[in-house]
C-alpha atoms as a PDB file:
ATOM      1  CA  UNK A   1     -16.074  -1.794  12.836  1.00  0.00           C
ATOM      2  CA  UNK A   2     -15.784  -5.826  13.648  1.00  0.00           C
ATOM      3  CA  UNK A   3     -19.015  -7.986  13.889  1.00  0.00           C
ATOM      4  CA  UNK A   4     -17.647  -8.841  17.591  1.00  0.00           C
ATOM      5  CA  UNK A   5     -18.449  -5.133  19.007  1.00  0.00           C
ATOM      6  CA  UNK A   6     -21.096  -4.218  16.968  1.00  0.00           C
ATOM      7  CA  UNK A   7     -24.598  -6.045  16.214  1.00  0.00           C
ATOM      8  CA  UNK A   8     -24.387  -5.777  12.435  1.00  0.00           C
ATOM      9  CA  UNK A   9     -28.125  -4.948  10.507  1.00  0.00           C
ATOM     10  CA  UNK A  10     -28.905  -7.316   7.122  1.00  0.00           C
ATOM     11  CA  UNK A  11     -27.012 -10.810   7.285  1.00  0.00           C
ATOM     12  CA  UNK A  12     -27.356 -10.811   3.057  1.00  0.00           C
ATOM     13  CA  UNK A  13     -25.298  -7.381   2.994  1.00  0.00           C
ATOM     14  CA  UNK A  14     -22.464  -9.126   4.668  1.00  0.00           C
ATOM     15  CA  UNK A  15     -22.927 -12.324   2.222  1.00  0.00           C
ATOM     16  CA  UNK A  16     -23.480  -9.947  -0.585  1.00  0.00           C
ATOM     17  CA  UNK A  17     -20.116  -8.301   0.704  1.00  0.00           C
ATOM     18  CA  UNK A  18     -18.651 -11.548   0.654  1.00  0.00           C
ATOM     19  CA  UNK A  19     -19.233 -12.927  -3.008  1.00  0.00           C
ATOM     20  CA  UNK A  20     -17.914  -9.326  -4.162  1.00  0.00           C
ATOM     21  CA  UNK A  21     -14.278  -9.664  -2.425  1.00  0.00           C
ATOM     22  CA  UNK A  22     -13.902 -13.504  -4.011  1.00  0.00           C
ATOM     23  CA  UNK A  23     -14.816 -11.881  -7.170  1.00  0.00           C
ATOM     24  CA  UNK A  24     -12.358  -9.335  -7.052  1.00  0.00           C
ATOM     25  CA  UNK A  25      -9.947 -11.592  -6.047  1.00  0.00           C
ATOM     26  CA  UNK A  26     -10.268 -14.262  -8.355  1.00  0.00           C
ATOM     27  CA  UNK A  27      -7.532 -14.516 -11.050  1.00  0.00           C
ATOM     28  CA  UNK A  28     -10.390 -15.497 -12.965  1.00  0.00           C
ATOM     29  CA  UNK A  29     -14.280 -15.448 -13.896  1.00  0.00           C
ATOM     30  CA  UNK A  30     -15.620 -18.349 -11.157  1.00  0.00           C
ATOM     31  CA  UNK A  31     -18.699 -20.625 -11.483  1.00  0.00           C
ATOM     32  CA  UNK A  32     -21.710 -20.753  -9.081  1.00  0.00           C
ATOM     33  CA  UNK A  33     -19.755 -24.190  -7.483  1.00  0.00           C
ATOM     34  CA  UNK A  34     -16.861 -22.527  -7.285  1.00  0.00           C
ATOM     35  CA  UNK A  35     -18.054 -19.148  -5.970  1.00  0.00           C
ATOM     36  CA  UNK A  36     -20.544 -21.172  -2.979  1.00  0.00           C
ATOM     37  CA  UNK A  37     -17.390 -23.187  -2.349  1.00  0.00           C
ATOM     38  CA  UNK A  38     -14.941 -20.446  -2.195  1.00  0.00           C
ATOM     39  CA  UNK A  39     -17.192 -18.445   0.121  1.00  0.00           C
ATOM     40  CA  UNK A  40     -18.706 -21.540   2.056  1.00  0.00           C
ATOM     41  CA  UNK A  41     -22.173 -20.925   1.388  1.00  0.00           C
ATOM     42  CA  UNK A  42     -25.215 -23.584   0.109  1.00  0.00           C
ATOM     43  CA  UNK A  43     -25.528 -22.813  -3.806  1.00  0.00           C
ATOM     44  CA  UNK A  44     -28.976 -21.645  -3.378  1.00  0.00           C
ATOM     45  CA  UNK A  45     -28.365 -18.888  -1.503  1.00  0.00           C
ATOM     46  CA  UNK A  46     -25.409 -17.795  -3.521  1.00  0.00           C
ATOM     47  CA  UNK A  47     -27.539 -17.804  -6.675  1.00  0.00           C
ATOM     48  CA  UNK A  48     -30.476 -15.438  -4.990  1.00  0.00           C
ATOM     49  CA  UNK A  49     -27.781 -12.812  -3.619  1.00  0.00           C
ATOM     50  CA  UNK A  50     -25.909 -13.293  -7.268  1.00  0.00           C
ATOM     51  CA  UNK A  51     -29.149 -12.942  -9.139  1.00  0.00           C
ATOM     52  CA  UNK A  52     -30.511  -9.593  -6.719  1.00  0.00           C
ATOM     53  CA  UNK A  53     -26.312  -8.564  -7.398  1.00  0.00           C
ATOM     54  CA  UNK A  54     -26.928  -8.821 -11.032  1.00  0.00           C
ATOM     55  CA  UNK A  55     -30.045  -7.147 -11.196  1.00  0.00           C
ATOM     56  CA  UNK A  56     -28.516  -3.847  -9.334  1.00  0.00           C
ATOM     57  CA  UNK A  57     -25.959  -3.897 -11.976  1.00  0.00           C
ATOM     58  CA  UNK A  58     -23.216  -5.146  -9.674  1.00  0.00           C
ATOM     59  CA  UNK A  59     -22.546  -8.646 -11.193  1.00  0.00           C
ATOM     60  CA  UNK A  60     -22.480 -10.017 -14.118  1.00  0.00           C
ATOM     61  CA  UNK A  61     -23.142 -13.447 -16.295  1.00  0.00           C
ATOM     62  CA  UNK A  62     -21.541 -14.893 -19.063  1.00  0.00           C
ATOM     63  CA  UNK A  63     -24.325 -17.437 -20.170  1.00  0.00           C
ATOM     64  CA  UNK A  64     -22.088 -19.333 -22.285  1.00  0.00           C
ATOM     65  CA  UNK A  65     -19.187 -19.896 -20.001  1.00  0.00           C
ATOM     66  CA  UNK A  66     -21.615 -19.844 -16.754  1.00  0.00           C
ATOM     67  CA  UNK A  67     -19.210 -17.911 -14.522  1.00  0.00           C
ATOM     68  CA  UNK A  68     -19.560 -14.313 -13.000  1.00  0.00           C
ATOM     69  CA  UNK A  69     -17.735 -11.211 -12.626  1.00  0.00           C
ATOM     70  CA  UNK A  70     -17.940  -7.646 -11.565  1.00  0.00           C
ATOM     71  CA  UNK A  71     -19.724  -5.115 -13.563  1.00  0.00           C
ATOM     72  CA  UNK A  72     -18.281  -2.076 -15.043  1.00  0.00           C
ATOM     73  CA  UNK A  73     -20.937  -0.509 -13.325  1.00  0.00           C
ATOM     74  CA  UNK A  74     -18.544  -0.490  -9.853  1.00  0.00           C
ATOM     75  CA  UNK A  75     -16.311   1.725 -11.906  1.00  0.00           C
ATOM     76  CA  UNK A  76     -17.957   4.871 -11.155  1.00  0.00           C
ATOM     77  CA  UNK A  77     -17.830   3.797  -7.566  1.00  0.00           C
ATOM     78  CA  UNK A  78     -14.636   3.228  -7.399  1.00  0.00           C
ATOM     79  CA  UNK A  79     -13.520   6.367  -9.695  1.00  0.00           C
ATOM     80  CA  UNK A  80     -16.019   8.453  -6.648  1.00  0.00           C
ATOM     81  CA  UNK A  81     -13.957   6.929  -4.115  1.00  0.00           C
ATOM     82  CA  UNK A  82     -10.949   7.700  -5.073  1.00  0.00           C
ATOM     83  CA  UNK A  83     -11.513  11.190  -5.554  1.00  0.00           C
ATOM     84  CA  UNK A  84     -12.835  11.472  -1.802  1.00  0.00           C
ATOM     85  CA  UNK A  85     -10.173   9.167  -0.109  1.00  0.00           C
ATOM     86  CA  UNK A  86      -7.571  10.819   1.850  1.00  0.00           C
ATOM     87  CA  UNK A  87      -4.782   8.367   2.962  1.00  0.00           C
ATOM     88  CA  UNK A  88      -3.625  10.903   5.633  1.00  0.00           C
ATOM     89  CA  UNK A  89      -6.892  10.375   7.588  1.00  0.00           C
ATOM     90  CA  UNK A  90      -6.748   6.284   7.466  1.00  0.00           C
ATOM     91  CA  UNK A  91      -2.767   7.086   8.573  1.00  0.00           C
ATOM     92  CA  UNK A  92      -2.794   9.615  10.787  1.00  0.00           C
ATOM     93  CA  UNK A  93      -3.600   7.371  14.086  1.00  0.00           C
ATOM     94  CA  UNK A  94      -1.264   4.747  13.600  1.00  0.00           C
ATOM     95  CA  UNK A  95       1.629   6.406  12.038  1.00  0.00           C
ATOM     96  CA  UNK A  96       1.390   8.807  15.173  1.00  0.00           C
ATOM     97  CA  UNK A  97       1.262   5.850  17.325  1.00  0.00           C
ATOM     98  CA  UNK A  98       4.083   4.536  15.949  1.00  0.00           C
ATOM     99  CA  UNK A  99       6.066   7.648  16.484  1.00  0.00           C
ATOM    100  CA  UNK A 100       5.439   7.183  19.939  1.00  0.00           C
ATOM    101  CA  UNK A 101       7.198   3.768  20.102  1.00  0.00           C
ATOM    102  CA  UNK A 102       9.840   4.406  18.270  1.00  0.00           C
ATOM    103  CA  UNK A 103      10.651   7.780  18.700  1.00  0.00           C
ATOM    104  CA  UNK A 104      11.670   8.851  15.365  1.00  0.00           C
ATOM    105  CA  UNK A 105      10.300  10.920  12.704  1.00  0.00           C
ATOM    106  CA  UNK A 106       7.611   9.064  10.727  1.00  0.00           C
ATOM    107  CA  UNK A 107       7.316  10.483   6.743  1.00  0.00           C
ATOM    108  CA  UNK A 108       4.273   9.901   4.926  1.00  0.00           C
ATOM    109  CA  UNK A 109       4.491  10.337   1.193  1.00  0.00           C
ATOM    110  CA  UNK A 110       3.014   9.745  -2.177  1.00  0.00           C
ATOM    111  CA  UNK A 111       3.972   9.523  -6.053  1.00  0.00           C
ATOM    112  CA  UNK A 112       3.851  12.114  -8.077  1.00  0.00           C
ATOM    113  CA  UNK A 113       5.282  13.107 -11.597  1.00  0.00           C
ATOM    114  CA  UNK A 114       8.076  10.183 -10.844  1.00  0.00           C
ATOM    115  CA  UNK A 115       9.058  12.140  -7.534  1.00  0.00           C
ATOM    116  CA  UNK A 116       7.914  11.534  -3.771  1.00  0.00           C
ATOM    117  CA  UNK A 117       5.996  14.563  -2.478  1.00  0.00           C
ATOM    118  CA  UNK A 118       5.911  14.294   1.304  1.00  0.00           C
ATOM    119  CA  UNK A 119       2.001  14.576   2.449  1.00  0.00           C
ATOM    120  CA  UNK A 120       2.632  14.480   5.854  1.00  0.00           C
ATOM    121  CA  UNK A 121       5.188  14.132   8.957  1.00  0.00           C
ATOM    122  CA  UNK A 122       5.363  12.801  12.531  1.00  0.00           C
ATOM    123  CA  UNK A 123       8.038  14.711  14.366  1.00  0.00           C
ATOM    124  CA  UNK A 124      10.201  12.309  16.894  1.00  0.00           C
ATOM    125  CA  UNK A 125      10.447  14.251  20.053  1.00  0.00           C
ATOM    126  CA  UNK A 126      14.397  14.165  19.727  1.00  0.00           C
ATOM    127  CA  UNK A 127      14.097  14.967  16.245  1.00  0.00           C
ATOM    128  CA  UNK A 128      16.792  16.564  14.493  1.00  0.00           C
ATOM    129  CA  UNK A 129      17.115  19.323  11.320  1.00  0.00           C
ATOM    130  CA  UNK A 130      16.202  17.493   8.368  1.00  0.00           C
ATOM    131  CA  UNK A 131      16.044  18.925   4.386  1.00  0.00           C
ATOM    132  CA  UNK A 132      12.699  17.028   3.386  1.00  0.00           C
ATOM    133  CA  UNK A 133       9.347  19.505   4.476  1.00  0.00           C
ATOM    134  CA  UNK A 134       5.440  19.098   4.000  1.00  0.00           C
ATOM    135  CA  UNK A 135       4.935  19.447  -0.217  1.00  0.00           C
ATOM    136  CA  UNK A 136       8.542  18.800  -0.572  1.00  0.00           C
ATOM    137  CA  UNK A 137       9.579  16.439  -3.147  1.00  0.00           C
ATOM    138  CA  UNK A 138      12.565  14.116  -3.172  1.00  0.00           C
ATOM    139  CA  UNK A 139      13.560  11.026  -5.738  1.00  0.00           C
ATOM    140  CA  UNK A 140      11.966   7.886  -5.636  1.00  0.00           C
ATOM    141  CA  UNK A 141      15.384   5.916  -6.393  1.00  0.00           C
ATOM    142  CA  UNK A 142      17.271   7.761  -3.149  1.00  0.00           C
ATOM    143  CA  UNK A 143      14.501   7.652  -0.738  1.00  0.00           C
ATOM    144  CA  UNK A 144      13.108   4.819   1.160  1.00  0.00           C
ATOM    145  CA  UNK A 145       9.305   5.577   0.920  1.00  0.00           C
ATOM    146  CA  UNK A 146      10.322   6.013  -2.806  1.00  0.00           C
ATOM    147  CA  UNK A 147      12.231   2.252  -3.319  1.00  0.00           C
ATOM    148  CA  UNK A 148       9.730   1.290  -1.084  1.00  0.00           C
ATOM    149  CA  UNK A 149       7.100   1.661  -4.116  1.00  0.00           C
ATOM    150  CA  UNK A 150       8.912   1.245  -7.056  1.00  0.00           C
ATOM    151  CA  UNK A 151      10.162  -2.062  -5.014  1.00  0.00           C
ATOM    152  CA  UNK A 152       5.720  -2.917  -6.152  1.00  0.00           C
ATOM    153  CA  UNK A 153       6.314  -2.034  -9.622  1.00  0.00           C
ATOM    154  CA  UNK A 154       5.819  -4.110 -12.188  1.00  0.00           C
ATOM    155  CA  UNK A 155       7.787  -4.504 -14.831  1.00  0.00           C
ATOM    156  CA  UNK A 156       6.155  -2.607 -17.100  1.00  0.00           C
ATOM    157  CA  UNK A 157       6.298   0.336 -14.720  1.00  0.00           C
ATOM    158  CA  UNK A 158       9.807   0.051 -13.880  1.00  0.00           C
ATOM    159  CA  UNK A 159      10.668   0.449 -17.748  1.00  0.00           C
ATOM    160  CA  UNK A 160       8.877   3.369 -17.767  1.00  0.00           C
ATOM    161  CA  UNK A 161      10.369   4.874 -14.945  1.00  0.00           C
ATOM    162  CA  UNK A 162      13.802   4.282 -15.649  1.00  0.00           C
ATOM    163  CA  UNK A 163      13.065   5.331 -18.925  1.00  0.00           C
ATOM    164  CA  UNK A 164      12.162   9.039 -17.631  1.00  0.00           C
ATOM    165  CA  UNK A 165      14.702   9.376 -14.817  1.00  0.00           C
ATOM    166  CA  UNK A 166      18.163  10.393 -14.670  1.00  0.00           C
ATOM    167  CA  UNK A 167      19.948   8.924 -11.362  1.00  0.00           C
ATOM    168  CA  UNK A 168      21.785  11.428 -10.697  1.00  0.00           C
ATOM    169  CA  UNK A 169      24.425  11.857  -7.334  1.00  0.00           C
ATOM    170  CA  UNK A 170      22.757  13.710  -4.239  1.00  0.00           C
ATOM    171  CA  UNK A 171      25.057  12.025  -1.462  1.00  0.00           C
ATOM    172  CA  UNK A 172      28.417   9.812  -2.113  1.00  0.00           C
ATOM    173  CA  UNK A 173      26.226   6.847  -1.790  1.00  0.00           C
ATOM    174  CA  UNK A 174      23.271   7.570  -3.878  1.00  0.00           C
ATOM    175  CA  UNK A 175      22.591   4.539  -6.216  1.00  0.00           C
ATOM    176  CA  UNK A 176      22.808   5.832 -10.686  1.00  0.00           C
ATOM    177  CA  UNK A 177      22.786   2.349 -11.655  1.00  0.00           C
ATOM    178  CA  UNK A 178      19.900   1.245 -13.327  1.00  0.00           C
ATOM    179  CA  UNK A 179      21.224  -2.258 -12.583  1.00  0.00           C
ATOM    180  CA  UNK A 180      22.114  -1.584  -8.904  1.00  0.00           C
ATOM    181  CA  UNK A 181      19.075  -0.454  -8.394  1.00  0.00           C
ATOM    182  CA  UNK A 182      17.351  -3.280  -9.647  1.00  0.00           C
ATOM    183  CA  UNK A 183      19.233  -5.198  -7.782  1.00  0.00           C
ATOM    184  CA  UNK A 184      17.975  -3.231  -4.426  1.00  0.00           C
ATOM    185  CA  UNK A 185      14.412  -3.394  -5.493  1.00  0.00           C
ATOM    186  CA  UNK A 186      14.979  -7.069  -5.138  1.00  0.00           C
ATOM    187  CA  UNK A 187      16.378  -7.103  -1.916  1.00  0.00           C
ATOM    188  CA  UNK A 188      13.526  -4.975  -0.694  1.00  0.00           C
ATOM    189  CA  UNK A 189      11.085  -7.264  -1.994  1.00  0.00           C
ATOM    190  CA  UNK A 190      12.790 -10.204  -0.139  1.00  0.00           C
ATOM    191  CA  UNK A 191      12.839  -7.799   3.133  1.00  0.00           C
ATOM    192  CA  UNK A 192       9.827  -6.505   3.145  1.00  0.00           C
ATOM    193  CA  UNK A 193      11.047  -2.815   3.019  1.00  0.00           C
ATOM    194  CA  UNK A 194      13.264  -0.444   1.589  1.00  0.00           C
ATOM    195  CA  UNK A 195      16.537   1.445   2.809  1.00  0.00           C
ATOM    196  CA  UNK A 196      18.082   4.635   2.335  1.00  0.00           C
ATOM    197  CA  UNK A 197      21.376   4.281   4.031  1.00  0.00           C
ATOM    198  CA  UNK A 198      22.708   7.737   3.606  1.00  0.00           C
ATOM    199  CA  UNK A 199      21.528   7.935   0.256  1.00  0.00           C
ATOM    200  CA  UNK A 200      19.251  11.106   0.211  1.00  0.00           C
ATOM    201  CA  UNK A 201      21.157  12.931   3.253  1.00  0.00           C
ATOM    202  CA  UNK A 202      24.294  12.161   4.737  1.00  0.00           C
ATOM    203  CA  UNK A 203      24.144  11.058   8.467  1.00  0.00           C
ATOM    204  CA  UNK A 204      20.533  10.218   8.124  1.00  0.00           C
ATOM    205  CA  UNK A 205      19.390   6.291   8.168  1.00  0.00           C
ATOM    206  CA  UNK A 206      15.369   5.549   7.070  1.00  0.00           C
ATOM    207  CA  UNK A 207      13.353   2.374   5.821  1.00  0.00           C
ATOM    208  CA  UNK A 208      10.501   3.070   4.362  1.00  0.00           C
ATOM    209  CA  UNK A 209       6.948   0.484   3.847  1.00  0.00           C
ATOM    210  CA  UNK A 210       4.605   0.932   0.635  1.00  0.00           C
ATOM    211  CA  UNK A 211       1.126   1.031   1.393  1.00  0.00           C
ATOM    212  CA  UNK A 212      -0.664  -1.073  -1.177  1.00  0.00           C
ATOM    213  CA  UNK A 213      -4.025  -3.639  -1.531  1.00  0.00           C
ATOM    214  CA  UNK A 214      -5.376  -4.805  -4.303  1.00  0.00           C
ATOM    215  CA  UNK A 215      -2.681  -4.143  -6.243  1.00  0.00           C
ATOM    216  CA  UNK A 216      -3.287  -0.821  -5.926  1.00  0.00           C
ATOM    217  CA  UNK A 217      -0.121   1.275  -4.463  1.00  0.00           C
ATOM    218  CA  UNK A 218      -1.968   4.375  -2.024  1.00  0.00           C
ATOM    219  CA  UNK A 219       1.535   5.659  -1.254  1.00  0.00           C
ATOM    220  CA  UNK A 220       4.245   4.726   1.351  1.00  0.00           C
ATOM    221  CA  UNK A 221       5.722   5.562   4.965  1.00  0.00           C
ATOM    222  CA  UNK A 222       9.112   5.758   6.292  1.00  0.00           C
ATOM    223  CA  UNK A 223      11.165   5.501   9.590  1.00  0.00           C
ATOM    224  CA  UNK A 224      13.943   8.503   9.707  1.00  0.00           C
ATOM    225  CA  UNK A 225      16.560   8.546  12.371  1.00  0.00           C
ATOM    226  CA  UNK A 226      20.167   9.862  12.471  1.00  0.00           C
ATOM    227  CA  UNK A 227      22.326   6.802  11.328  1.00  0.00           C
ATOM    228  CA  UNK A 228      23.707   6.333  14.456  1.00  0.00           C
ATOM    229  CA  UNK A 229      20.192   5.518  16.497  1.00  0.00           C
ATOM    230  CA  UNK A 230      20.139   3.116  14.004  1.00  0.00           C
ATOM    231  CA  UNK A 231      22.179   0.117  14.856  1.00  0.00           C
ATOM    232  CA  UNK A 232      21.035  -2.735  13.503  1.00  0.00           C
ATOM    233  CA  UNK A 233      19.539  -4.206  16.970  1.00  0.00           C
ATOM    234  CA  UNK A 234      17.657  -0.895  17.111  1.00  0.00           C
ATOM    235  CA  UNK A 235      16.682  -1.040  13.581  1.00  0.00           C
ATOM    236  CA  UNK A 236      15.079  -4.404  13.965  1.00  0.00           C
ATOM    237  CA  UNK A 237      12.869  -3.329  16.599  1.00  0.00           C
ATOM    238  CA  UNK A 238      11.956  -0.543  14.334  1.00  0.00           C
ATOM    239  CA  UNK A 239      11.011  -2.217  11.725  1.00  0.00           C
ATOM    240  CA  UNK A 240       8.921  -4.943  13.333  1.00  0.00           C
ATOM    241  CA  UNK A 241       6.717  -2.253  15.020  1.00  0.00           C
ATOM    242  CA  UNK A 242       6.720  -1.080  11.316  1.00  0.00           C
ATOM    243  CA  UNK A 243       5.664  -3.961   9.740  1.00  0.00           C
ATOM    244  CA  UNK A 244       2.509  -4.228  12.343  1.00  0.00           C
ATOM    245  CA  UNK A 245       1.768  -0.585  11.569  1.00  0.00           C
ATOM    246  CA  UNK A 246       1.783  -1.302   7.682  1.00  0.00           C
ATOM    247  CA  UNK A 247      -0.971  -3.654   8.317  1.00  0.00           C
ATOM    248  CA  UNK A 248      -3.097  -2.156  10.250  1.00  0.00           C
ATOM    249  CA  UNK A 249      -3.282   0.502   7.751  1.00  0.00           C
ATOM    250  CA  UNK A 250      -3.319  -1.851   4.768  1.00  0.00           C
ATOM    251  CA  UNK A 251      -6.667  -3.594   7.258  1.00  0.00           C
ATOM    252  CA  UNK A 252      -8.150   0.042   7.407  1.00  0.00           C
ATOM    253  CA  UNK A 253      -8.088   0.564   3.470  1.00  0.00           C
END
């Protein structure tokens, strides 16, 4: 729902909305300046909404340091959401869309034990027999949704997945090397997506797109075609229609 198409009840909601987001993206705790400057609003009115926020529990103040931040309070918000939020229903419209366009089996999938389990599927209208099915699971390090989030990994998280996975062979050009597939990861980072170039079935071609905000990784979708509708003119056009269907979704979050 935009502003533009719809006459939008309680102006202070939407500035109340506003201080929230530059608090949860600040790196750190800001001041009232910095917050009315950030947010380009007079000082007075962004101490009354801070002051109302704080009283509901929603903000709080450091006295000393004179700077705000969320409360913990949002927590239980955020832990309800979670629990209610269904990615497949912020998905389904676009990644069906996108199907459309492209013509190709769209994957949706999410992370689970170390494994992809695939939530949902778009079938291309030329589609062709493929392994992977609806609760199905298949490695993160072979798969393109699955490089596509450990590709968003930090460091930390990368340890600990390496340390609980073997890479083990499912196709003559499945990546085992902890190295090598570091070495993806990067490239995917500097791409913008992941590839599985006959790495989780032979003949089959897919690049995948995490679907993250916030930091926050929601789970990822991938493009699968037989390798050769995939020729890198093709594959371009794919992938930009991608790209514009990652962010819509990542807009919708």
């Amino acid at each position: 729902m935009s502003e533009a198409n719809n006459k939008l009840y309680g102006t202070v909601l939407i500035r109340a909305k506003e201080i929230l987001d530059y608090l949860l993206n600040s790196e750190t705790a800001p001041t009232l300046k910095q917050l009315s400057d950030g947010i380009g609003m007079t000082k007075p009115t962004t101490l009354k909404i801070l002051t109302t926020l704080e009283a509901l529990k929603f903000v709080t103040r450091d006295e000393k340091a004179k700077t705000y931040f969320l409360d913990v309070s949002l927590l239980a918000y955020g832990e309800k959401a979670s629990e209610e939020f269904d990615i497949r229903s912020i998905v389904t419209p676009t990644l069906s869309r996108l199907r459309d366009k492209t013509s190709e089996t769209i994957n949706l999938g999410i992370v689970n034990d170390n494994e992809i389990v695939l939530l949902d599927k778009f079938e291309s209208p030329q589609s062709i027999s493929l392994k992977s099915r609806i609760g199905g699971r298949m490695n993160m390090y072979s798969s393109s949704m699955g490089k596509a989030i450990l590709s968003a990994y930090s460091d930390k998280e990368m340890t600990n997945y390496l340390d609980h996975t073997e890479l083990r062979k499912v196709t003559p050009n499945t990546i085992t090397s902890s190295d090598d597939l570091l070495d993806e990861l990067k490239a995917t980072r500097k791409r913008g997506y992941s590839i599985d170039d006959e790495e989780n079935e032979v003949d089959i071609f897919c690049v995948g797109f995490v679907i993250m905000k916030y930091q926050k990784i929601y789970g990822a979708f991938s493009i699968t075609a037989p390798k050769f509708r995939m020729a890198p003119d093709r594959r371009e056009k794919i992938v930009a229609l991608a790209k514009v269907a990652q962010q819509e979704i990542i807009d919708k979050i």
